[in-house]
C-alpha atoms as a PDB file:
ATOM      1  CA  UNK A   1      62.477 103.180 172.187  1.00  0.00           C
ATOM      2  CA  UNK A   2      65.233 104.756 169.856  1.00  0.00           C
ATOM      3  CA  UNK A   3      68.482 102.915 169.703  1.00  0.00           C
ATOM      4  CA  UNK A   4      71.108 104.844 171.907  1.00  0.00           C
ATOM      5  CA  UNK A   5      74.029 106.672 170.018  1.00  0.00           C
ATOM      6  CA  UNK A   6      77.114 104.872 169.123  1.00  0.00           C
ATOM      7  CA  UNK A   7      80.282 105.424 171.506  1.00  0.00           C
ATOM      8  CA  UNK A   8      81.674 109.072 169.890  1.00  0.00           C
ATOM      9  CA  UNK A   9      85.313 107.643 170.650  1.00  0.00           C
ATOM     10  CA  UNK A  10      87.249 111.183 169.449  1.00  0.00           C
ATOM     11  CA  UNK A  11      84.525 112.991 171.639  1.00  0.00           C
ATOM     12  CA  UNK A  12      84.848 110.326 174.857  1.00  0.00           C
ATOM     13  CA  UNK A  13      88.733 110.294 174.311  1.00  0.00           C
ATOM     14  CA  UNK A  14      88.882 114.715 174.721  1.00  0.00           C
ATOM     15  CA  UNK A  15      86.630 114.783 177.477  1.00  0.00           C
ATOM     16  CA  UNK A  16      88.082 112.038 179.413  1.00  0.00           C
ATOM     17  CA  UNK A  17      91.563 111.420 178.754  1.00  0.00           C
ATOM     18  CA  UNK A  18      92.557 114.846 177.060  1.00  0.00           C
ATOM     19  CA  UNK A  19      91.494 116.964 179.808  1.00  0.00           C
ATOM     20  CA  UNK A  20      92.515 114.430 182.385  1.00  0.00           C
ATOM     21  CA  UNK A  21      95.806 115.370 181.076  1.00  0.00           C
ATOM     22  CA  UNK A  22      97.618 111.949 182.341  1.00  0.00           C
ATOM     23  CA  UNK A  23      96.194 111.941 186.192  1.00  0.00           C
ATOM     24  CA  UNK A  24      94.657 108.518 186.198  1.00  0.00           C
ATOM     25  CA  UNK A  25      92.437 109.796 189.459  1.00  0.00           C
ATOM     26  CA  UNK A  26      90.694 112.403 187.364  1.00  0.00           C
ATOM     27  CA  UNK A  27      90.285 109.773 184.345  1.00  0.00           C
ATOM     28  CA  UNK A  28      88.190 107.856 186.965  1.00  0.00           C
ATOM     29  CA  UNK A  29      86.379 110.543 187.942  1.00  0.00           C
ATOM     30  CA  UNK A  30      85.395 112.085 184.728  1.00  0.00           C
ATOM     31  CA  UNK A  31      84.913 108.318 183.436  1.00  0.00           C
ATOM     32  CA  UNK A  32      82.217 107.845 186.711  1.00  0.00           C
ATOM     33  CA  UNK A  33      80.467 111.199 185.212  1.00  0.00           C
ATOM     34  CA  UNK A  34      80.477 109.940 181.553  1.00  0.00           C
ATOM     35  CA  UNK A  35      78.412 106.690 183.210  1.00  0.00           C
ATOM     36  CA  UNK A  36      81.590 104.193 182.969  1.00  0.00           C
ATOM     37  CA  UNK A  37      81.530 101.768 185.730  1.00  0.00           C
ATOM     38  CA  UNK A  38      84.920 100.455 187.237  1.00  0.00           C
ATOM     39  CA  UNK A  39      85.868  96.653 186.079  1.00  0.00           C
ATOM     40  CA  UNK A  40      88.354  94.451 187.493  1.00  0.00           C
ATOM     41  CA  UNK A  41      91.620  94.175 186.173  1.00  0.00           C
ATOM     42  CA  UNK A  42      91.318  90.821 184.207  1.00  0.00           C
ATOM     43  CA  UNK A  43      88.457  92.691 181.601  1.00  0.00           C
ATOM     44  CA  UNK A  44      91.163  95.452 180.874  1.00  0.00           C
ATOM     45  CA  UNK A  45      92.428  94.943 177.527  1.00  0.00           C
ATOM     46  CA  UNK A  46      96.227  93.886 177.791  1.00  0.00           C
ATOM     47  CA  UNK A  47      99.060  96.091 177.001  1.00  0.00           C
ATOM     48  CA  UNK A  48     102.287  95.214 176.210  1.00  0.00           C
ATOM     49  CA  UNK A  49     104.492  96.487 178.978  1.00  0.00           C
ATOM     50  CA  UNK A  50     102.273  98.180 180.661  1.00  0.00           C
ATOM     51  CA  UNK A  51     101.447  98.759 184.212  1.00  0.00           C
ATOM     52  CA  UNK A  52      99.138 100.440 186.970  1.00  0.00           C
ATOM     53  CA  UNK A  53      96.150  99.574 184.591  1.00  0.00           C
ATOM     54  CA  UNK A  54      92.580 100.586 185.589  1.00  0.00           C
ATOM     55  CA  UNK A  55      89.591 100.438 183.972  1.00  0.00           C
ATOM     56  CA  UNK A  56      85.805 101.336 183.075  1.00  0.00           C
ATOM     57  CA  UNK A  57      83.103  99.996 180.736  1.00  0.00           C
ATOM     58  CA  UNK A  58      79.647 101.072 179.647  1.00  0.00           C
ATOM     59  CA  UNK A  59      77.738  99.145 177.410  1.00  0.00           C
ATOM     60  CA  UNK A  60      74.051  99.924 175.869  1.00  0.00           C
ATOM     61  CA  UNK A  61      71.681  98.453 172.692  1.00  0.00           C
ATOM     62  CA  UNK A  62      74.723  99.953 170.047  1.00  0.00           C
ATOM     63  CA  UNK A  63      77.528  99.099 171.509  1.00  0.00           C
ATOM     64  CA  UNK A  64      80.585  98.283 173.998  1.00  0.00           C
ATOM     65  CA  UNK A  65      83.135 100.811 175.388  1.00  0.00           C
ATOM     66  CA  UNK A  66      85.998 100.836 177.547  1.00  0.00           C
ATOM     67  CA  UNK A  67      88.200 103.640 179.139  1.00  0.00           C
ATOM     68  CA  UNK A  68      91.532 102.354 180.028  1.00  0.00           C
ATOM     69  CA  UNK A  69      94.165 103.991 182.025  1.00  0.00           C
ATOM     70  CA  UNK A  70      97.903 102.867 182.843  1.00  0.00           C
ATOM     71  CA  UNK A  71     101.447 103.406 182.438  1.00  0.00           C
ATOM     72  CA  UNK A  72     103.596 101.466 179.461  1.00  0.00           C
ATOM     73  CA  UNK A  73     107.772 101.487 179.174  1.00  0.00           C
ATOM     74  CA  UNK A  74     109.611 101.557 175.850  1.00  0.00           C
ATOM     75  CA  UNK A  75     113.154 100.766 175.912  1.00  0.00           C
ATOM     76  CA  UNK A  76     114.677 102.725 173.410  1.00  0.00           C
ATOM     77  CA  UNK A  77     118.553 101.914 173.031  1.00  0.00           C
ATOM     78  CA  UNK A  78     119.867 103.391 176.380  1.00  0.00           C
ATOM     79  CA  UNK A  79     116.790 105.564 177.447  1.00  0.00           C
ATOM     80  CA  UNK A  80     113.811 103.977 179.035  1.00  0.00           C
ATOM     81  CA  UNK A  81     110.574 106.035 178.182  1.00  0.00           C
ATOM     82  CA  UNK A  82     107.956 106.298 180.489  1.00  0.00           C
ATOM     83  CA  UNK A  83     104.163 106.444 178.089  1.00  0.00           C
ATOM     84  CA  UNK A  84     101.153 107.764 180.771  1.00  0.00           C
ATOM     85  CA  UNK A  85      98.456 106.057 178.797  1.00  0.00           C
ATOM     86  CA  UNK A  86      94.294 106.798 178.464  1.00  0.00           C
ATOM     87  CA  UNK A  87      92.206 104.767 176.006  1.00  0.00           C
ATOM     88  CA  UNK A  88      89.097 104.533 174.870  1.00  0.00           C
ATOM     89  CA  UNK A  89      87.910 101.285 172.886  1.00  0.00           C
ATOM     90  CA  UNK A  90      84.401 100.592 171.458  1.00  0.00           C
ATOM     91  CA  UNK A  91      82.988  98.001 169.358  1.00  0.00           C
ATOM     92  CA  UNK A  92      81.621  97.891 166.798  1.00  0.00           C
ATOM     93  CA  UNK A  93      83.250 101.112 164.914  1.00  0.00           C
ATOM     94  CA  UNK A  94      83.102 102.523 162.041  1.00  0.00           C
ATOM     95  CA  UNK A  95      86.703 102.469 160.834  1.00  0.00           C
ATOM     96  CA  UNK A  96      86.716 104.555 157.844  1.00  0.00           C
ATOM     97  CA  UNK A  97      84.120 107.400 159.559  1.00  0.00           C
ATOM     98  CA  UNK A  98      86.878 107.234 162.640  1.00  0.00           C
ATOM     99  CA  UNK A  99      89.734 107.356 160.157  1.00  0.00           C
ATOM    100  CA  UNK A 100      88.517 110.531 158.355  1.00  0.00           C
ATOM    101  CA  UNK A 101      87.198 112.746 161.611  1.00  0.00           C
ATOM    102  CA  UNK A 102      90.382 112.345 163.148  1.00  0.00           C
ATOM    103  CA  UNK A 103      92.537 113.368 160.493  1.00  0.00           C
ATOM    104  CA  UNK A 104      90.336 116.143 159.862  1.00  0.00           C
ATOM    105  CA  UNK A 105      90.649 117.160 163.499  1.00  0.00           C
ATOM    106  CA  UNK A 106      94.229 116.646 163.610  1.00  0.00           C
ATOM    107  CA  UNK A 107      94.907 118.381 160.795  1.00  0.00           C
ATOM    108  CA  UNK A 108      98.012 116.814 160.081  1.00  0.00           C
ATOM    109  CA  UNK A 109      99.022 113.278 158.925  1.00  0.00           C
ATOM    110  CA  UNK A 110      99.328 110.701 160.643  1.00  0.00           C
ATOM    111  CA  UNK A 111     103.235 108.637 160.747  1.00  0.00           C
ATOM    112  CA  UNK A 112     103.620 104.628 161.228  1.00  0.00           C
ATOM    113  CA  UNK A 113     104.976 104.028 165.111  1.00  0.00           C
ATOM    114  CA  UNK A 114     105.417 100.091 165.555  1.00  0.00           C
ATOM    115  CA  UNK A 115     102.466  99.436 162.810  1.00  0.00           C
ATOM    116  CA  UNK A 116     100.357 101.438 164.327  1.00  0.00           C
ATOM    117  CA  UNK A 117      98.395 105.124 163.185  1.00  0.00           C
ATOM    118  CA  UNK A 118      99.969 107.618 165.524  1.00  0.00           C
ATOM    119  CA  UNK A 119      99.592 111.320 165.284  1.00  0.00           C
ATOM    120  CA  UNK A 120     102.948 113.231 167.104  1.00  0.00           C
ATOM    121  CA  UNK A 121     103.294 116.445 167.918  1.00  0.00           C
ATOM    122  CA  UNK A 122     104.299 118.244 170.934  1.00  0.00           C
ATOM    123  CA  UNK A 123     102.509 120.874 172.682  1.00  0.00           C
ATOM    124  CA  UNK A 124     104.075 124.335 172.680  1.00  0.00           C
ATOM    125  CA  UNK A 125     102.730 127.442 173.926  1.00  0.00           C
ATOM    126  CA  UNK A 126     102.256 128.327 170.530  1.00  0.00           C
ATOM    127  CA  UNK A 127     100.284 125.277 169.768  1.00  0.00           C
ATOM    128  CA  UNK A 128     100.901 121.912 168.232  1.00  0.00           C
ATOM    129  CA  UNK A 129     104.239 121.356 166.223  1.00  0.00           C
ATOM    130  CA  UNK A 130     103.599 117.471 164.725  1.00  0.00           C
ATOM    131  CA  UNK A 131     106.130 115.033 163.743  1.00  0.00           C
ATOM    132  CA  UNK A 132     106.313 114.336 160.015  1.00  0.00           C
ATOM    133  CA  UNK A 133     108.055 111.007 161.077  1.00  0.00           C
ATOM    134  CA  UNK A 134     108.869 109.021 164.191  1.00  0.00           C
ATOM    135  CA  UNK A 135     112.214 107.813 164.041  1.00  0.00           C
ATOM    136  CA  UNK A 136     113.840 106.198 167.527  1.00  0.00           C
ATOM    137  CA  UNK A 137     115.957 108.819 167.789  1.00  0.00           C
ATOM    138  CA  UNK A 138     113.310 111.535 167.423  1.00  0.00           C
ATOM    139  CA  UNK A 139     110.953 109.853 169.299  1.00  0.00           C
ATOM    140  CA  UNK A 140     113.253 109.855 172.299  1.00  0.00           C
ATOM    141  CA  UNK A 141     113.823 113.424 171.846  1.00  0.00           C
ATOM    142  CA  UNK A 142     110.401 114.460 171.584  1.00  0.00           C
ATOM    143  CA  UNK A 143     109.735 112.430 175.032  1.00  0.00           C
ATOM    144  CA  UNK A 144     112.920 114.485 176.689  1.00  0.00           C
ATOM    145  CA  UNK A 145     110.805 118.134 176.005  1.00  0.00           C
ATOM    146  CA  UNK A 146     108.162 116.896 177.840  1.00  0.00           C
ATOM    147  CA  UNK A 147     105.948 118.229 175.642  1.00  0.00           C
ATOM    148  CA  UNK A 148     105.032 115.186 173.274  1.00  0.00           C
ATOM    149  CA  UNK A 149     101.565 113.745 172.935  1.00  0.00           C
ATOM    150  CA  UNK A 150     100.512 110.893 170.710  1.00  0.00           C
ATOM    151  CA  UNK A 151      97.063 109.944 169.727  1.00  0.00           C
ATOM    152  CA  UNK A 152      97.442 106.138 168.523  1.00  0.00           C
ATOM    153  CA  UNK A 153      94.453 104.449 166.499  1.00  0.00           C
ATOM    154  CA  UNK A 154      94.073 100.805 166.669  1.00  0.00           C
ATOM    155  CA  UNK A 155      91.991  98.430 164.605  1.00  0.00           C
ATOM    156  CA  UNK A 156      91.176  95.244 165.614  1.00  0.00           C
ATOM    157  CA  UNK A 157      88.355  93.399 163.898  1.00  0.00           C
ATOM    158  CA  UNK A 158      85.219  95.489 164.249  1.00  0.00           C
ATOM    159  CA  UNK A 159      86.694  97.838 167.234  1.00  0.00           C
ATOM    160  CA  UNK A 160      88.617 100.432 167.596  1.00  0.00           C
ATOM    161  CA  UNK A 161      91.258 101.903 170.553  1.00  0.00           C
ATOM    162  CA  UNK A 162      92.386 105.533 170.006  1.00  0.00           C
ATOM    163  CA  UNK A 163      95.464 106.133 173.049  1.00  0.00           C
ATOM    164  CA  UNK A 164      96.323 109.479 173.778  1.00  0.00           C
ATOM    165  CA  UNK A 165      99.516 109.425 175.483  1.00  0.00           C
ATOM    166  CA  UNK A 166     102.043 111.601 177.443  1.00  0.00           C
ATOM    167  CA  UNK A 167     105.917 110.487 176.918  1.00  0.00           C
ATOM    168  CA  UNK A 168     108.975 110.862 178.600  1.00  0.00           C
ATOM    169  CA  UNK A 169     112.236 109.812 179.652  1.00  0.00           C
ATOM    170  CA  UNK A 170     112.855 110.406 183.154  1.00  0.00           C
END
C-alpha cells in the first residue's frame, strides 16, 4: 500500500478557509467534505486571545492536520480589532518547500507582524493591493476598509500553521 500524500496545507487552506470566506459554519462543512472529523475543544491548538474556537483533525501514515476556526482581538491603542480566523496546521512540513510555494503564489513579499510571516493585502475589486509593511497604524487602517486579509505562516518545530484571516474594527 502506497504511503498517502502529505497534508497540501496552501491547497487545504484555499479550499477550506479561503472560500469559507470567514463563516465558521461553512469551514465545518467543507472541513466534514475534506474528511476532517470534529475534536473537542481541549485538542485545538491555543490562541492568544482568541475565542469561539472549533476544530477538526485528520490524520493518516504521513502525517497530522488540523483545521482551526475562531475569532482573536488585538487591541491596538484605542481601536479594538476583531481577526475572523481559519487555520490549517500539519506536521511534519516541509518548511522551506512551504516557504517558497507561497511566496510564489502570493506574488508579493511577505512583512514581519508580531514575529510572525504575514502576507497583507486587501481585496479590491480590482484585485489584491499588499502591504509593503505593517505598521499599527496601517494595520488598523487596513482593518477599517474591510477589505484586509492576512495569510500568517507559523513554524513551530517540524509543523507548520498558515492563518488566513479577515480584520476589522467594528
Amino acid at each position: 500500500m502506497a504511503t498517502p500524500e502529505p497534508t497540501d496545507l496552501i491547497a487545504t487552506l484555499n479550499t477550506i478557509c479561503v472560500r469559507a470566506r470567514g463563516d465558521r459554519a461553512q469551514v465545518a462543512a467543507l472541513a466534514a467534505d475534506a474528511g476532517f472529523s470534529p475534536v473537542p475543544e481541549s485538542m485545538t491548538p491555543r490562541l492568544r486571545n482568541a475565542s469561539e474556537r472549533a476544530g477538526f483533525m485528520r490524520t493518516n501514515a504521513t502525517d497530522i492536520s488540523i483545521v482551526m476556526t475562531g475569532q482573536m482581538t488585538r487591541r491596538v491603542g484605542r481601536d479594538t480589532v476583531i481577526l475572523d480566523f481559519c487555520g490549517v496546521s500539519a506536521r511534519p512540513t516541509d518548511h522551506r518547500a512551504l516557504d517558497r510555494r507561497l511566496r510564489d503564489l502570493m506574488d508579493f513579499d511577505a512583512v514581519n507582524a508580531g514575529g510572525f510571516d504575514a502576507y497583507a493585502w486587501l481585496q479590491t475589486s480590482e484585485g489584491r493591493a499588499p502591504s509593503r509593511s505593517l505598521s499599527d497604524d496601517q494595520f488598523v487602517a487596513m482593518a477599517r476598509t474591510g477589505q484586509m486579509r492576512l495569510v500568517v505562516l507559523d513554524r513551530s518545530g517540524r509543523g507548520s500553521t498558515l492563518m488566513y484571516m479577515l480584520p476589522r474594527v467594528d
